[in-house]
C-alpha atoms as a PDB file:
ATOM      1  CA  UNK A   1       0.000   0.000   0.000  1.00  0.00           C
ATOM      2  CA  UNK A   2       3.122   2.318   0.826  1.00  0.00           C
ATOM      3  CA  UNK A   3       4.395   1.894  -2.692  1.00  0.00           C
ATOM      4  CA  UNK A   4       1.112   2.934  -4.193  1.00  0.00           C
ATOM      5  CA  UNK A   5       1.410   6.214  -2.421  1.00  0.00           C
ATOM      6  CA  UNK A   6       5.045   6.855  -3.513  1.00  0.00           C
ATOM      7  CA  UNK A   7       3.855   5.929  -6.938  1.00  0.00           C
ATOM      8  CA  UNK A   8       1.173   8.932  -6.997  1.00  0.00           C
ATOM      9  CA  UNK A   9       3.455  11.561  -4.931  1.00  0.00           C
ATOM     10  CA  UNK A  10       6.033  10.767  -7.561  1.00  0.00           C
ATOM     11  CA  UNK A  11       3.945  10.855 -10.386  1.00  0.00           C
ATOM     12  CA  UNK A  12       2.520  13.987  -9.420  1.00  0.00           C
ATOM     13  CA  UNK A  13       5.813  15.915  -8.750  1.00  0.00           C
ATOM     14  CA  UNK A  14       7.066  14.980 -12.257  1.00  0.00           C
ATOM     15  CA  UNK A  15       3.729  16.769 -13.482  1.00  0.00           C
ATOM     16  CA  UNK A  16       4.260  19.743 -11.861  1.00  0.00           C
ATOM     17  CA  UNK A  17       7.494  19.842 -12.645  1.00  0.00           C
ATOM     18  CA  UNK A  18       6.894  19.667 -16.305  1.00  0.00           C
ATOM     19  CA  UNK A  19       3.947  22.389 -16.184  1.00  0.00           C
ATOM     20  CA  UNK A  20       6.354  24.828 -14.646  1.00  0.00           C
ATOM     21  CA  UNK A  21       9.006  24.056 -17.083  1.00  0.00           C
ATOM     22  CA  UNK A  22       6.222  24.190 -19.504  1.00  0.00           C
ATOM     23  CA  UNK A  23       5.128  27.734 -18.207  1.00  0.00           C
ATOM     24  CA  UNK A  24       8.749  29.166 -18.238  1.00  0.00           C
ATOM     25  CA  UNK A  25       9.386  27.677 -21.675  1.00  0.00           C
ATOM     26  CA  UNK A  26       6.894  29.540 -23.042  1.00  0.00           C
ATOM     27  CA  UNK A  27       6.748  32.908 -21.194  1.00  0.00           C
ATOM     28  CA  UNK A  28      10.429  33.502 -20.483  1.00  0.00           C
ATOM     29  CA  UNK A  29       9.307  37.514 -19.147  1.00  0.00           C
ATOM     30  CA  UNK A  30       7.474  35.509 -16.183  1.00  0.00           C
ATOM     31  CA  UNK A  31      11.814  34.011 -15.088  1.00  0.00           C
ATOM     32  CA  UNK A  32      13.249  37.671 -15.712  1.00  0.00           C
ATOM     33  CA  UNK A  33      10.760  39.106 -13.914  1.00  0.00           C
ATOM     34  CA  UNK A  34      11.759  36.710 -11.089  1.00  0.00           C
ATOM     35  CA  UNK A  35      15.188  37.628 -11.818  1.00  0.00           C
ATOM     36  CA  UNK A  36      15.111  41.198 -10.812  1.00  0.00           C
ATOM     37  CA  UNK A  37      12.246  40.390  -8.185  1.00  0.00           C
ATOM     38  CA  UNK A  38      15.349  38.506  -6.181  1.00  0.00           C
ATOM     39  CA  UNK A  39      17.853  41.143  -7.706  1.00  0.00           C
ATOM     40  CA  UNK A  40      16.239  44.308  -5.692  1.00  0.00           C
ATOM     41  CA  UNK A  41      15.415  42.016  -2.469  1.00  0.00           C
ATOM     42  CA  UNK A  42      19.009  42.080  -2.847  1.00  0.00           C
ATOM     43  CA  UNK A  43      20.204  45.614  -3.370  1.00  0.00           C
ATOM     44  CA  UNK A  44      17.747  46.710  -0.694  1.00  0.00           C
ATOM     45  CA  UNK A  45      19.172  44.130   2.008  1.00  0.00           C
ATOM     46  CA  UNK A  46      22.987  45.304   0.964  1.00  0.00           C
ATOM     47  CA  UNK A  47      21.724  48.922   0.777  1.00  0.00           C
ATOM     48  CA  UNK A  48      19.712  49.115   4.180  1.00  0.00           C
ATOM     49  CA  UNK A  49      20.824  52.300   6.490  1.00  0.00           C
ATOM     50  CA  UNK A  50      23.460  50.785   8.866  1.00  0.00           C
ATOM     51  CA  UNK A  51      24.080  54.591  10.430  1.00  0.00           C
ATOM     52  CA  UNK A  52      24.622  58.231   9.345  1.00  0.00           C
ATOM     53  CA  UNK A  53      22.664  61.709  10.590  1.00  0.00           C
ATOM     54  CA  UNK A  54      19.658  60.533  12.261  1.00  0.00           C
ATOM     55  CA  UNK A  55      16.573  62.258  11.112  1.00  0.00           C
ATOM     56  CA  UNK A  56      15.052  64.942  12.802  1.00  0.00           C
ATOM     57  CA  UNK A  57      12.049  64.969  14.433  1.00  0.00           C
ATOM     58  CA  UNK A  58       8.579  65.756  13.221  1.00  0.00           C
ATOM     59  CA  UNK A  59       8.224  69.011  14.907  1.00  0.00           C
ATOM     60  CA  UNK A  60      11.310  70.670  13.859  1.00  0.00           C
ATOM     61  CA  UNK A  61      10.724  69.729  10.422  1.00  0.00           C
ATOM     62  CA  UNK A  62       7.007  71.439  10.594  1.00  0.00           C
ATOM     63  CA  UNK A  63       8.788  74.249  12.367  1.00  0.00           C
ATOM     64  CA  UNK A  64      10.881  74.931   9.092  1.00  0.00           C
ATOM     65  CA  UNK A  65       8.189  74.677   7.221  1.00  0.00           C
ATOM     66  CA  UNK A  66       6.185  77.067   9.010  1.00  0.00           C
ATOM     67  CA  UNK A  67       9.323  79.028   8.525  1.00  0.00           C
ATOM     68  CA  UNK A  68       9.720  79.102   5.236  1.00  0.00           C
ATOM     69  CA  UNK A  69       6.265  79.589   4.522  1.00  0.00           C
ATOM     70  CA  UNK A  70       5.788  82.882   6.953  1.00  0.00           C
ATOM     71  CA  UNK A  71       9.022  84.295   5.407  1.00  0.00           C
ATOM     72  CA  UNK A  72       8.880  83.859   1.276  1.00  0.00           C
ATOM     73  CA  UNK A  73      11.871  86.126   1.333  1.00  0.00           C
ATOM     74  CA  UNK A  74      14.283  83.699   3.498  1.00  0.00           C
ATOM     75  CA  UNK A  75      16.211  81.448   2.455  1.00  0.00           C
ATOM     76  CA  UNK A  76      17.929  77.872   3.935  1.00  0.00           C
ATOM     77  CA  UNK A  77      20.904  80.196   5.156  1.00  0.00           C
ATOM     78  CA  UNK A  78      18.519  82.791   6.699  1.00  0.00           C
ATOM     79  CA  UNK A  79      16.438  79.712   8.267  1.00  0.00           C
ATOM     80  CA  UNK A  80      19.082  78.215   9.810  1.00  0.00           C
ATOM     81  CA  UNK A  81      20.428  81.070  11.550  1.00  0.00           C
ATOM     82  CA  UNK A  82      16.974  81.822  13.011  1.00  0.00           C
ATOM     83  CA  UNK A  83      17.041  78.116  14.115  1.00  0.00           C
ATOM     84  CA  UNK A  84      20.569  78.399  15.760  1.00  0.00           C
ATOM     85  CA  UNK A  85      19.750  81.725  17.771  1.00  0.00           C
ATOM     86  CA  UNK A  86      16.472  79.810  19.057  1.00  0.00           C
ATOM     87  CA  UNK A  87      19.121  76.999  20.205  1.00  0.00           C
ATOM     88  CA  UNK A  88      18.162  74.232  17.203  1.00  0.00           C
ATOM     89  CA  UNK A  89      21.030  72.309  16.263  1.00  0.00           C
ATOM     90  CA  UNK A  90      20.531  71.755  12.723  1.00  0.00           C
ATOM     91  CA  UNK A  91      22.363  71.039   9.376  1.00  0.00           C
ATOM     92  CA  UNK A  92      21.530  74.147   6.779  1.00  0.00           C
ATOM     93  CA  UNK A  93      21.530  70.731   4.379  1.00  0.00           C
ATOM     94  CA  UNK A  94      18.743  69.641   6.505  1.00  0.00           C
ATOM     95  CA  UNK A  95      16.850  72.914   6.721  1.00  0.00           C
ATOM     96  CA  UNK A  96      17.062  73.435   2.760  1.00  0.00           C
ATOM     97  CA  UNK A  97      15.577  69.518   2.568  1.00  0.00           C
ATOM     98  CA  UNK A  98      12.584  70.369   4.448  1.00  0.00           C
ATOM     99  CA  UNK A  99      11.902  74.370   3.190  1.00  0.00           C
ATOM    100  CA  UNK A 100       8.871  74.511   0.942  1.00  0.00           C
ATOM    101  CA  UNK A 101       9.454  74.513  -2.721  1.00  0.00           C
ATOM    102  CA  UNK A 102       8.691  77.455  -4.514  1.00  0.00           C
ATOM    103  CA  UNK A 103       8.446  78.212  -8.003  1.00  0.00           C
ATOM    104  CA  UNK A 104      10.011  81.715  -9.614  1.00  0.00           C
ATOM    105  CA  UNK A 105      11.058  84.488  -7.512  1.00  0.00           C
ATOM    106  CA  UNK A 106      10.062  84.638  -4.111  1.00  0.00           C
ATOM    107  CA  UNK A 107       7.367  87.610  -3.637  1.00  0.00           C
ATOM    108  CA  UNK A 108       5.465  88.744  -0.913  1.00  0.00           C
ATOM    109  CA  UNK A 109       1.464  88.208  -0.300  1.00  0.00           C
ATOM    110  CA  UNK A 110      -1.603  90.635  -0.850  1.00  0.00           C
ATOM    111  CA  UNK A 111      -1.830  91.064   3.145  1.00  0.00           C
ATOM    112  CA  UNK A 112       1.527  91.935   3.191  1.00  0.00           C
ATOM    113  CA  UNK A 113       1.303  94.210   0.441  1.00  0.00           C
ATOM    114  CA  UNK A 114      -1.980  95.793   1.863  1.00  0.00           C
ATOM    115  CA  UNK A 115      -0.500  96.125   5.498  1.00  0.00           C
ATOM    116  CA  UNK A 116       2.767  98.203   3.842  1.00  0.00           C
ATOM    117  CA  UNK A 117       0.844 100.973   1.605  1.00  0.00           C
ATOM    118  CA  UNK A 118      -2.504 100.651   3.385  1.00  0.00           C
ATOM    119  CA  UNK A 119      -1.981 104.255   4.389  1.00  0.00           C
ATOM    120  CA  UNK A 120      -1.788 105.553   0.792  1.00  0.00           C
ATOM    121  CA  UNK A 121      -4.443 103.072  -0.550  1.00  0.00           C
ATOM    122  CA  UNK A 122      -8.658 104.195  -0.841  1.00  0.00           C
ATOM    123  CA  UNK A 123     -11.436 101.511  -2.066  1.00  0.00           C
ATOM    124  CA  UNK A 124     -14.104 102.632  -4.239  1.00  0.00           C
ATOM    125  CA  UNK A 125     -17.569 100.812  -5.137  1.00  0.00           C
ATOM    126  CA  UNK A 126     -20.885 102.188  -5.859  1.00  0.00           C
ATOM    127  CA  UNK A 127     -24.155 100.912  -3.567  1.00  0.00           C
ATOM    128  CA  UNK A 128     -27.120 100.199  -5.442  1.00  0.00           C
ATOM    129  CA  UNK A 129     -30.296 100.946  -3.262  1.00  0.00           C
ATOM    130  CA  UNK A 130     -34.296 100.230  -4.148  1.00  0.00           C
ATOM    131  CA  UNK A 131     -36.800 102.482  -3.204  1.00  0.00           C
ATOM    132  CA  UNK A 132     -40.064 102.116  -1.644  1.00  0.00           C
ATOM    133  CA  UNK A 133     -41.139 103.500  -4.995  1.00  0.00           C
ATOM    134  CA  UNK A 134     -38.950 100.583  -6.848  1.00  0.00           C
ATOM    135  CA  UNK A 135     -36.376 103.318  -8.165  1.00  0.00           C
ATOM    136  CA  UNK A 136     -33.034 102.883  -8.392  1.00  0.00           C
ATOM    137  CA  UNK A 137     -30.375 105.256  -6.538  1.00  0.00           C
ATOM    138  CA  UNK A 138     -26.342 104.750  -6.568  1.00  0.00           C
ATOM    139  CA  UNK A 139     -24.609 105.661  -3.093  1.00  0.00           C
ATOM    140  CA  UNK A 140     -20.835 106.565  -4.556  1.00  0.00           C
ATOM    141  CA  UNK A 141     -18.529 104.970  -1.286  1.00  0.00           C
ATOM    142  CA  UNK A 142     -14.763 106.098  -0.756  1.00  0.00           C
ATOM    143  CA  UNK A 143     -13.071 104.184   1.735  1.00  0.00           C
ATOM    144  CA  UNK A 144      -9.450 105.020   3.161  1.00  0.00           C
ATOM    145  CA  UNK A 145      -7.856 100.890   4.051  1.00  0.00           C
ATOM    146  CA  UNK A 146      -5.347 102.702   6.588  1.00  0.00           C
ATOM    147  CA  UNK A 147      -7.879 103.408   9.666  1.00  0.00           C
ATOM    148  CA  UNK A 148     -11.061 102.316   7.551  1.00  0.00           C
ATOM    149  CA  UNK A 149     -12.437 105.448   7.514  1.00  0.00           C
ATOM    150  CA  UNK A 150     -15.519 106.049   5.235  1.00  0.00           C
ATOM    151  CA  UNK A 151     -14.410 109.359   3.746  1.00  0.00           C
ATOM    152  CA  UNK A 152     -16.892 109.791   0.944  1.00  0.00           C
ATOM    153  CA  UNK A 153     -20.368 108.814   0.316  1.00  0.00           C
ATOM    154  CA  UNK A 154     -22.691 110.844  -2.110  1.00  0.00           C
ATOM    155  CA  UNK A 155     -26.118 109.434  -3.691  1.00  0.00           C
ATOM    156  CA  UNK A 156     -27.520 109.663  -6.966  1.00  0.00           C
ATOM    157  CA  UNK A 157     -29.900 107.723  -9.386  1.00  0.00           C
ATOM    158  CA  UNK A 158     -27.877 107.798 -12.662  1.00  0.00           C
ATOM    159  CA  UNK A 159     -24.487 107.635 -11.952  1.00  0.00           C
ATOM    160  CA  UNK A 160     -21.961 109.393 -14.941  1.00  0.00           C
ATOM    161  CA  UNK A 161     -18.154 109.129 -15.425  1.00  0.00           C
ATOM    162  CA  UNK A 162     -18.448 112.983 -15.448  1.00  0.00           C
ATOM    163  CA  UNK A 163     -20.326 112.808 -11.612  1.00  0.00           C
ATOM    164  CA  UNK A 164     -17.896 110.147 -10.596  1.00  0.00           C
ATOM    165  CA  UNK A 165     -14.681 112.209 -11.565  1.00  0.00           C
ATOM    166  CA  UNK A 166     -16.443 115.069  -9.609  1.00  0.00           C
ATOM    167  CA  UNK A 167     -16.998 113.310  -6.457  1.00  0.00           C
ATOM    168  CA  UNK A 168     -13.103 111.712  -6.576  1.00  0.00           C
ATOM    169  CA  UNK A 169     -12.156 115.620  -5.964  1.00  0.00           C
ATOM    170  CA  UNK A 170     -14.936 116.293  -3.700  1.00  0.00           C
ATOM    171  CA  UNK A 171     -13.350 113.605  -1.530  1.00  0.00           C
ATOM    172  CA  UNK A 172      -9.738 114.511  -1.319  1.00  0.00           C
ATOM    173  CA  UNK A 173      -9.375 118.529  -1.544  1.00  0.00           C
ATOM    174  CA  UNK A 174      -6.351 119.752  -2.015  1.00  0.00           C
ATOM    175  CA  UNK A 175      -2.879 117.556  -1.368  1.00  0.00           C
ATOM    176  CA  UNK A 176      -4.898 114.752   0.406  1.00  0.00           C
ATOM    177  CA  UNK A 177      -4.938 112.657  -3.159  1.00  0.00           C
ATOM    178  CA  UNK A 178      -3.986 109.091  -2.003  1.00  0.00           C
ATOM    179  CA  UNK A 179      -1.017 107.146  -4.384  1.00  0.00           C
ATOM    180  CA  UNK A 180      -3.674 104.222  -5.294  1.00  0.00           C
ATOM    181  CA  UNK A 181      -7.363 103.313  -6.074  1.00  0.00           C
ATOM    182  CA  UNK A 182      -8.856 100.047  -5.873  1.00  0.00           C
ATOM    183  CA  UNK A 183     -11.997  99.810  -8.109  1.00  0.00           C
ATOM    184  CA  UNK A 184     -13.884  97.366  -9.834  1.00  0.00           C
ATOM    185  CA  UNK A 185     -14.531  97.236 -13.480  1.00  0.00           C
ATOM    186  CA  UNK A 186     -18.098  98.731 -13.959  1.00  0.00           C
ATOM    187  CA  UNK A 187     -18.563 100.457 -16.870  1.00  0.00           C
ATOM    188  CA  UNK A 188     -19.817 103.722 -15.395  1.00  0.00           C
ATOM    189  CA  UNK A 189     -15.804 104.505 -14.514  1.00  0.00           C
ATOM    190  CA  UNK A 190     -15.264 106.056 -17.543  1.00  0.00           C
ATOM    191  CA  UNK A 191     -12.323 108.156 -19.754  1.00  0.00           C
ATOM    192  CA  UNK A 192     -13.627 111.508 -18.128  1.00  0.00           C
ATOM    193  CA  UNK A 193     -12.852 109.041 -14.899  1.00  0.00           C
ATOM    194  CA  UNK A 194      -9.370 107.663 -15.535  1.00  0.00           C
ATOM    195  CA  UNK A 195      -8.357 111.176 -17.012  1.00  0.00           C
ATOM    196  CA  UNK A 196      -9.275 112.643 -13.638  1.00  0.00           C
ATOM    197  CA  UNK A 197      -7.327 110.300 -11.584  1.00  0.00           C
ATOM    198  CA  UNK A 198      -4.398 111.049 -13.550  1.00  0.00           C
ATOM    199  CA  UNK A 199      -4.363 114.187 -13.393  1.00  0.00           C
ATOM    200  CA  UNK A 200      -4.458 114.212  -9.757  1.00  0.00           C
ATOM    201  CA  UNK A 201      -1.551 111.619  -9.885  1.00  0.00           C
ATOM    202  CA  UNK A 202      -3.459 108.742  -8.563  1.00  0.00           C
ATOM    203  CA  UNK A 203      -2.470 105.204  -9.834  1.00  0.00           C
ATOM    204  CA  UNK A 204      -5.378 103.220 -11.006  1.00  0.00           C
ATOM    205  CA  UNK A 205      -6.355 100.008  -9.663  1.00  0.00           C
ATOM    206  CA  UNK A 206      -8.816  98.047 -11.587  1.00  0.00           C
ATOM    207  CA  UNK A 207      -9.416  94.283  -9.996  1.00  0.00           C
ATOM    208  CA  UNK A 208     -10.131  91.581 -12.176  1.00  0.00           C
ATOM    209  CA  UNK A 209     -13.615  90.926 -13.977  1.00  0.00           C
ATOM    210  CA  UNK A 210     -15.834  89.268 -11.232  1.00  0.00           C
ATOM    211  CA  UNK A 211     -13.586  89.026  -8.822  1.00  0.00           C
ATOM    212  CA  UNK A 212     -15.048  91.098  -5.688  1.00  0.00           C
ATOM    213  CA  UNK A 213     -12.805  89.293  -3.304  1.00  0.00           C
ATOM    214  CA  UNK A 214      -9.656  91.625  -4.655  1.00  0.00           C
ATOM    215  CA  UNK A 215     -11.644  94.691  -3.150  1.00  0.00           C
ATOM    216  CA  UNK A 216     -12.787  93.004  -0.172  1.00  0.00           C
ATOM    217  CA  UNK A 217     -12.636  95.486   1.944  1.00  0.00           C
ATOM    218  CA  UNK A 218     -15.133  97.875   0.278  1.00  0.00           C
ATOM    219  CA  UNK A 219     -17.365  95.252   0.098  1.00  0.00           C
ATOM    220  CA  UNK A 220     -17.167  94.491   3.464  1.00  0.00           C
ATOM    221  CA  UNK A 221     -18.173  98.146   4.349  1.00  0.00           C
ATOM    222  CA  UNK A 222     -21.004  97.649   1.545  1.00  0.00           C
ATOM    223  CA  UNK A 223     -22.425  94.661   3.477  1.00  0.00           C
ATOM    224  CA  UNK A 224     -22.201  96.284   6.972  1.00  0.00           C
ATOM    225  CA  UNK A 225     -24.314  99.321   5.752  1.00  0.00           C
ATOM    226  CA  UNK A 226     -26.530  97.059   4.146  1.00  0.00           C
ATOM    227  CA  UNK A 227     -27.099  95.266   7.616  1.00  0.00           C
ATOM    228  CA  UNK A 228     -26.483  97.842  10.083  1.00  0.00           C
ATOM    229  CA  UNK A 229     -28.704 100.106   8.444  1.00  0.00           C
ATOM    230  CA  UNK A 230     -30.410  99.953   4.975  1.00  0.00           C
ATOM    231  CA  UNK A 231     -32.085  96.620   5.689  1.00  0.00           C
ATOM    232  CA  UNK A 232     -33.942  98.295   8.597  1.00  0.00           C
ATOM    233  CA  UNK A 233     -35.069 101.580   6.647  1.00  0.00           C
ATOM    234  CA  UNK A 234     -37.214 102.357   4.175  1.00  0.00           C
ATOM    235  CA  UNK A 235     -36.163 104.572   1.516  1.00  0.00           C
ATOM    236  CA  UNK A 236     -38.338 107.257   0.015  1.00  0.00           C
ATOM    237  CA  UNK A 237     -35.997 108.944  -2.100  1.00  0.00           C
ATOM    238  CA  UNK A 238     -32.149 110.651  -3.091  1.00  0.00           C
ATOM    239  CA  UNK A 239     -32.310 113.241   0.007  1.00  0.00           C
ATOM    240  CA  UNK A 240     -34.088 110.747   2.513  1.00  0.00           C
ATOM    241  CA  UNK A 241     -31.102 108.185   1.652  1.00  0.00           C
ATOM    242  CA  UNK A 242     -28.031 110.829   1.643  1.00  0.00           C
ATOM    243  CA  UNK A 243     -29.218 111.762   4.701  1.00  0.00           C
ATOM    244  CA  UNK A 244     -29.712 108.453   6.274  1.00  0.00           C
ATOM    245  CA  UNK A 245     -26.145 107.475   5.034  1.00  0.00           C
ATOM    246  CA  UNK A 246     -24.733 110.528   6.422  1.00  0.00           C
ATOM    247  CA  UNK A 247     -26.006 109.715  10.637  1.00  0.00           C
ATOM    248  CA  UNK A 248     -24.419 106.389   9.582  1.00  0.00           C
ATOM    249  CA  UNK A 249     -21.130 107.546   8.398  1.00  0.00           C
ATOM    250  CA  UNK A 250     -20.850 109.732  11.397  1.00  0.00           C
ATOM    251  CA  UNK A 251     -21.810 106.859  13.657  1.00  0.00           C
ATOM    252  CA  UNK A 252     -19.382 104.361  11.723  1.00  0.00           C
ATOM    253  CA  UNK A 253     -16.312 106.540  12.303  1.00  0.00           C
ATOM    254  CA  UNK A 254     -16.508 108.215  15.540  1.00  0.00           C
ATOM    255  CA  UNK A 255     -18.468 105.469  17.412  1.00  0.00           C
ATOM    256  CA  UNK A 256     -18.788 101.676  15.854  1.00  0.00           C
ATOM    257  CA  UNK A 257     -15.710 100.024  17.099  1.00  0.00           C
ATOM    258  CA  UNK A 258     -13.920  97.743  14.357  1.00  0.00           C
ATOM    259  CA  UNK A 259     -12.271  93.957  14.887  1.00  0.00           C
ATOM    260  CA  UNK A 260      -9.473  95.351  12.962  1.00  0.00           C
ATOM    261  CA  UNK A 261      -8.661  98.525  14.878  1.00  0.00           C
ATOM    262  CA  UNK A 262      -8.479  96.145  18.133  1.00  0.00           C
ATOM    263  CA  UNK A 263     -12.326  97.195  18.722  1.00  0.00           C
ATOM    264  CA  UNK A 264     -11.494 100.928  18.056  1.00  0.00           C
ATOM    265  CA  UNK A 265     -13.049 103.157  15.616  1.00  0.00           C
ATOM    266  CA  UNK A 266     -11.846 105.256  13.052  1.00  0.00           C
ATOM    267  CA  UNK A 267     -11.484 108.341  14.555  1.00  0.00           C
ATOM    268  CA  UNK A 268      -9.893 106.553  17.893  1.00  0.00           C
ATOM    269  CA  UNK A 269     -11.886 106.897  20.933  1.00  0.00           C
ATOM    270  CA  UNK A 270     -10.684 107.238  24.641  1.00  0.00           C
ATOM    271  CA  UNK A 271     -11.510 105.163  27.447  1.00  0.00           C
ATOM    272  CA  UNK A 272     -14.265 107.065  29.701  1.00  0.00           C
ATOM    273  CA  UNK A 273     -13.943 105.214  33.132  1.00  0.00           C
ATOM    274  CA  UNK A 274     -15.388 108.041  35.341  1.00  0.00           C
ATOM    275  CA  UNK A 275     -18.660 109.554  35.311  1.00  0.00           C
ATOM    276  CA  UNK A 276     -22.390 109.061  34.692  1.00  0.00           C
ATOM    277  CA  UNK A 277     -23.130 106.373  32.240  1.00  0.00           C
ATOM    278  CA  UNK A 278     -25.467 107.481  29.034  1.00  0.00           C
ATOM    279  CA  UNK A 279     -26.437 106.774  25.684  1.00  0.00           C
ATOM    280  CA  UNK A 280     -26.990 108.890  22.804  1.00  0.00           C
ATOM    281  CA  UNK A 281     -29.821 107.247  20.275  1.00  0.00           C
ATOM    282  CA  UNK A 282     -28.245 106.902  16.455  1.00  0.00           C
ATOM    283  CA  UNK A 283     -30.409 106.500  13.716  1.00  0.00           C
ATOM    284  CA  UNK A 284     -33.550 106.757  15.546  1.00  0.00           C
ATOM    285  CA  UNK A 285     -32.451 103.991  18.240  1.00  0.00           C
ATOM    286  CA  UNK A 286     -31.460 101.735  15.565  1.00  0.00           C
ATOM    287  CA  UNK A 287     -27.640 102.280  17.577  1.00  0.00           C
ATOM    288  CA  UNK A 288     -26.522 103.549  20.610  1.00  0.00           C
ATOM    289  CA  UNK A 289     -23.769 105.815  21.573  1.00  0.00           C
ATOM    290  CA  UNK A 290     -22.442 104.994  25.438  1.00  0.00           C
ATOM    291  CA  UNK A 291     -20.597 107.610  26.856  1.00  0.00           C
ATOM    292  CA  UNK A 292     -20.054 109.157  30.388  1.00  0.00           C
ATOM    293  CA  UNK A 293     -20.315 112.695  31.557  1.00  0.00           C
ATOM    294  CA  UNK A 294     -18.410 114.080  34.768  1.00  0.00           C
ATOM    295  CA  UNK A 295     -20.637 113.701  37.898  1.00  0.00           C
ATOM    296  CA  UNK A 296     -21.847 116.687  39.790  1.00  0.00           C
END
């Protein structure tokens, strides 16, 4: 009975045998294959790290990263000097592995940009407002980005390159001129417009078609009026909304405190910590003014 099982075990090894010989006979890419399957088991074993720099760890390398990325202008050398006065012991080989790529010259961002000639930088945009009557008025809005102050703001209901160019020197009389304007691209900021701007030696600034995001800031303002104040008034017509906008620009600069200003306003208030608490209404009692007078 033992010899009939050698028999089949032997009889079967033989036919496997022959299938793979049959296999590699006729698909020879199947043994090279194999071949350089054993050949990079190989050169990995013989190539395995067996010492050397050890790597740094995960925070330092997200710490030159962060690096790099704050400071556009730096480079390894610059890095790795800021690393070595914090008391980081670090290759500059290391600290140029793990900077961020960049493509081209190195350039600043728009914050930065904004944040260095904010001071000689106004926003413009025009305020489209309905009516109880359904007509439609244009509120003309000049912001200054240094302090946010709303410097400008005149209504009309057909709004001309020729009104626009005359409300750009209504705004800044004499040498006030700022060096820029931000705008958008509406077609109402004509020739007559650019050819004033020029001639009071202000560099135009259109933004790209429908991209409101480059003037964000005016638009901010726009929404803020809208929600602060429009949305809660009814407007009969040109005068009634000039003079609404007018309470609100006086209330927006010398009282509304701003995130940006470190919850100041425009025109910077003091700190009243003495006195008798009271409040001044603003825009009927749509706001409130809190102040304190000297006690008797």
């Amino acid at each position: 009975m033992a010899w009939i099982c050698v028999l089949f075990y032997g009889i079967g090894c033989v036919g496997v045998g022959c299938a793979l010989g049959y296999r590699f006979a006729h698909e020879p890419n199947l043994l090279v294959r194999r071949h350089h399957d054993h050949v990079r088991v190989w050169w990995r074993k013989l190539c395995r790290r067996k010492g050397g720099r050890p790597r740094i760890n995960s925070e330092l390398r997200a710490l030159i990263r962060a690096m790099s990325l704050a400071n556009p202008l730096w480079g390894a050398p610059r890095i790795h000097g800021e690393l070595k006065w914090l008391g980081i012991r670090v290759a500059q080989s290391t600290v140029s592995k793990y900077m961020v790529r960049r493509r081209g010259r190195p350039t600043q961002g728009w914050k930065t940009f904004l944040h260095n000639h904010k001071d000689a930088i106004v926003a413009i945009d025009m305020l489209v407002v309905t009516t109880h009557r359904l007509e439609q008025l244009y509120a003309f809005v000049v912001l200054a980005l240094g302090r946010r102050v709303l410097l400008h703001i005149e209504v009309t209901d057909h709004p001309t390159a020729m009104w626009l160019a005359q409300q750009i020197t209504e705004a800044f009389p004499w040498d006030t001129a700022p060096g820029f304007v931000v705008r958008d691209n509406d077609g109402a900021y004509g020739q007559v417009f650019r050819r004033r701007l020029w001639a009071m030696r202000i560099r135009d600034h259109p933004t790209m078609p429908h991209s409101p995001w480059q003037n964000g800031y005016v638009e901010r303002l726009i929404g803020s009026i809208r929600r602060e104040c429009l949305d809660h008034v009814a407007i009969r017509d040109a005068d009634h909304l000039r003079h609404v906008l007018r309470e609100y620009v006086e209330y927006y600069n010398s009282d509304r405190t701003h995130l940006s200003l470190a919850k100041d306003s425009p025109n910077s208030r003091s700190i009243e910590a003495h006195g008798t608490l009271i409040s001044y209404p603003v825009l009927g009692g749509l706001h409130h003014r809190y102040a304190r007078i000297p006690s008797k």
